[in-house]
C-alpha atoms as a PDB file:
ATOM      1  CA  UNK A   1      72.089  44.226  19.036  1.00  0.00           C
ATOM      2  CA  UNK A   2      73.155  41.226  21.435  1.00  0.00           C
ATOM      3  CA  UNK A   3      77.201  42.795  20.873  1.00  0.00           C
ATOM      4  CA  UNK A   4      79.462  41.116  23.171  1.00  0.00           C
ATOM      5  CA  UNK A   5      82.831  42.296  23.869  1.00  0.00           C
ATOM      6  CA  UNK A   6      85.053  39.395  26.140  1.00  0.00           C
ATOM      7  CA  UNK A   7      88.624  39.017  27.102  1.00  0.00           C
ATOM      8  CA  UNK A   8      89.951  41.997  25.584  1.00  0.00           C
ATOM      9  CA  UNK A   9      92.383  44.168  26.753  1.00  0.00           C
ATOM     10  CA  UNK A  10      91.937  47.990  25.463  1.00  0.00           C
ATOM     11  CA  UNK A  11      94.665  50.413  26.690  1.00  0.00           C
ATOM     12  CA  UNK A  12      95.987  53.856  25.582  1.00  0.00           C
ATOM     13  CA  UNK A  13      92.833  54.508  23.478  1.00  0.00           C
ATOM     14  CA  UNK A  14      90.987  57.566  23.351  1.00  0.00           C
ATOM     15  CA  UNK A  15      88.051  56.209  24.628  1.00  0.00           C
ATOM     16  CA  UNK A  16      87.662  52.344  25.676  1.00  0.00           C
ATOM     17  CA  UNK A  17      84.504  50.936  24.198  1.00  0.00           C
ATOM     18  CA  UNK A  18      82.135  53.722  23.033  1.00  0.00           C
ATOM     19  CA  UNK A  19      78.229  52.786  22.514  1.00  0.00           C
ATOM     20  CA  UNK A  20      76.544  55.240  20.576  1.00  0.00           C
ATOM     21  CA  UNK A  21      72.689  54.915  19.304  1.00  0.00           C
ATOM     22  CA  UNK A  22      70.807  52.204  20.306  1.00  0.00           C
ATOM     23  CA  UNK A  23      72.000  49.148  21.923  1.00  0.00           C
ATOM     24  CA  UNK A  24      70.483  46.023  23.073  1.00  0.00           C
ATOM     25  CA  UNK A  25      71.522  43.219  25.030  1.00  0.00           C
ATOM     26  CA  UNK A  26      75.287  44.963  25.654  1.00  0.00           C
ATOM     27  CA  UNK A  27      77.504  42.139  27.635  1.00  0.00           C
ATOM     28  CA  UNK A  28      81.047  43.644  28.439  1.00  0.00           C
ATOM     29  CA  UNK A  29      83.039  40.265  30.341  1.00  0.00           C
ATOM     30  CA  UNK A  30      86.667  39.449  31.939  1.00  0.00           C
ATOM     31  CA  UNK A  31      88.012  42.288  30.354  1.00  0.00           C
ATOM     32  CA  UNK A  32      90.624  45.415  31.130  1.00  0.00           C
ATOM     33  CA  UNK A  33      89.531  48.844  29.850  1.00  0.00           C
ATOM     34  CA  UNK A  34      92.971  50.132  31.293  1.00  0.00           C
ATOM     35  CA  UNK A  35      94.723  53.571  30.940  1.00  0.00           C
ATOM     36  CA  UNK A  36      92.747  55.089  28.145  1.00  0.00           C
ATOM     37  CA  UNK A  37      93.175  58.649  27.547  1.00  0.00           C
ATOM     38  CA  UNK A  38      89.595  59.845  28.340  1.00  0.00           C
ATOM     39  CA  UNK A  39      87.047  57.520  29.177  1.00  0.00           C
ATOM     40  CA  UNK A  40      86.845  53.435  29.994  1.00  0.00           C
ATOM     41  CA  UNK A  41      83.253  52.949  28.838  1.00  0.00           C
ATOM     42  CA  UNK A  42      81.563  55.416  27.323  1.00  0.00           C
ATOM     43  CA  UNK A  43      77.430  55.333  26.625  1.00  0.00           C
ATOM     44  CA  UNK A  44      77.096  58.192  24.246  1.00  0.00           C
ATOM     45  CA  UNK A  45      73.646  59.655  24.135  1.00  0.00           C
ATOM     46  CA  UNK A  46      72.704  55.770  23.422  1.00  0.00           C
ATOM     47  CA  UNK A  47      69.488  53.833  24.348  1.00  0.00           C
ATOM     48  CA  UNK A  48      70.185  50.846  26.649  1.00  0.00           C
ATOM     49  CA  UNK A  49      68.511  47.922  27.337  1.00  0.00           C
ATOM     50  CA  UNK A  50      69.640  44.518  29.186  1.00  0.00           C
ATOM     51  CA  UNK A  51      73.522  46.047  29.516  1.00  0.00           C
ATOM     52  CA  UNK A  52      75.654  43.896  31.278  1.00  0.00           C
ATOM     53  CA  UNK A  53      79.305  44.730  33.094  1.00  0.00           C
ATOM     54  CA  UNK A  54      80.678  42.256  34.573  1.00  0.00           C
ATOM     55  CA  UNK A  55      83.891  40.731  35.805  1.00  0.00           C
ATOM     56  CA  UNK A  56      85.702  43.366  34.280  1.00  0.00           C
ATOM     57  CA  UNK A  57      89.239  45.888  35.373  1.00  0.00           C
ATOM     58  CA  UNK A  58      88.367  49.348  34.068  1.00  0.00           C
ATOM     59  CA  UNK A  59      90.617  51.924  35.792  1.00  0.00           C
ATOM     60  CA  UNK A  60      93.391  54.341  35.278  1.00  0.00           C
ATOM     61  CA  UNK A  61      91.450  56.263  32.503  1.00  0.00           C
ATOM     62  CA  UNK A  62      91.826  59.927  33.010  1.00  0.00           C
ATOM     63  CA  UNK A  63      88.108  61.610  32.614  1.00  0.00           C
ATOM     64  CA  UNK A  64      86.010  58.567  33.817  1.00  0.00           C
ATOM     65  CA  UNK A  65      86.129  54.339  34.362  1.00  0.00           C
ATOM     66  CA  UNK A  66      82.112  54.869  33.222  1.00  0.00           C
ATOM     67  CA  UNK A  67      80.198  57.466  31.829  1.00  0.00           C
ATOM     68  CA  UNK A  68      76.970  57.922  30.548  1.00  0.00           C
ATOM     69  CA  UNK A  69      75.940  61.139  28.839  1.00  0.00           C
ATOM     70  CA  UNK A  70      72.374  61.590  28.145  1.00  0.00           C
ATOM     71  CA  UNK A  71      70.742  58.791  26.488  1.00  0.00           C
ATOM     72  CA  UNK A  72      67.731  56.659  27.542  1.00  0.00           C
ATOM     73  CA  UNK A  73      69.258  53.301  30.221  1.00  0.00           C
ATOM     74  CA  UNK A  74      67.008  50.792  31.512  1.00  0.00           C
ATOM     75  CA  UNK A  75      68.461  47.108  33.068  1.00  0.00           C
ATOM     76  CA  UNK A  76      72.496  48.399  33.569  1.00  0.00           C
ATOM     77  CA  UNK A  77      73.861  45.655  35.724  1.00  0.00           C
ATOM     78  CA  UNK A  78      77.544  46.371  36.915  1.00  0.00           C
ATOM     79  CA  UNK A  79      79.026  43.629  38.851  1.00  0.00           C
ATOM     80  CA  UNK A  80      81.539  42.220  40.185  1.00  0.00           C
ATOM     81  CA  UNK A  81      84.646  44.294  38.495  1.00  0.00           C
ATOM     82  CA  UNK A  82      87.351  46.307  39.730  1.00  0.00           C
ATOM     83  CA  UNK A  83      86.587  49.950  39.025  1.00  0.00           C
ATOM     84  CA  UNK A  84      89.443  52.915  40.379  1.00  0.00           C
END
């Protein structure tokens, strides 16, 4: 709950950030999620609520920049990032 991630650069990971379970109040900020080997962001089978994405690069991952795979979302605000 209330996890922040900020300023990070992530590269040549399997997978970015992965959420799994339940998570509440998600901010992701001003960060690169850059040439991973799967996915960027990856909400796996994870309840959502109040998820923020913002100001972000996520690109050059090979599956997917974001992904959601079942899972219950509700309030996913993606703004203002640079997404290939």
């Amino acid at each position: 709950m209330k996890c922040v991630i900020s300023q990070v650069l992530i590269r040549k990971c399997r997978i970015g950030v992965h959420l799994v379970e339940r998570n509440r109040d998600f901010i992701l900020a001003d960060s690169h999620l850059y040439e991973n080997h799967e996915i960027g962001l990856f909400f796996d089978r994870c309840n959502l609520h109040q998820t923020i994405v913002q100001g972000s690069h996520i690109s050059w991952n090979k599956i997917a920049e974001i992904k959601s795979l079942d899972g219950d979302v509700h309030n996913l605000q993606i703004v203002g990032n640079d997404i290939e």
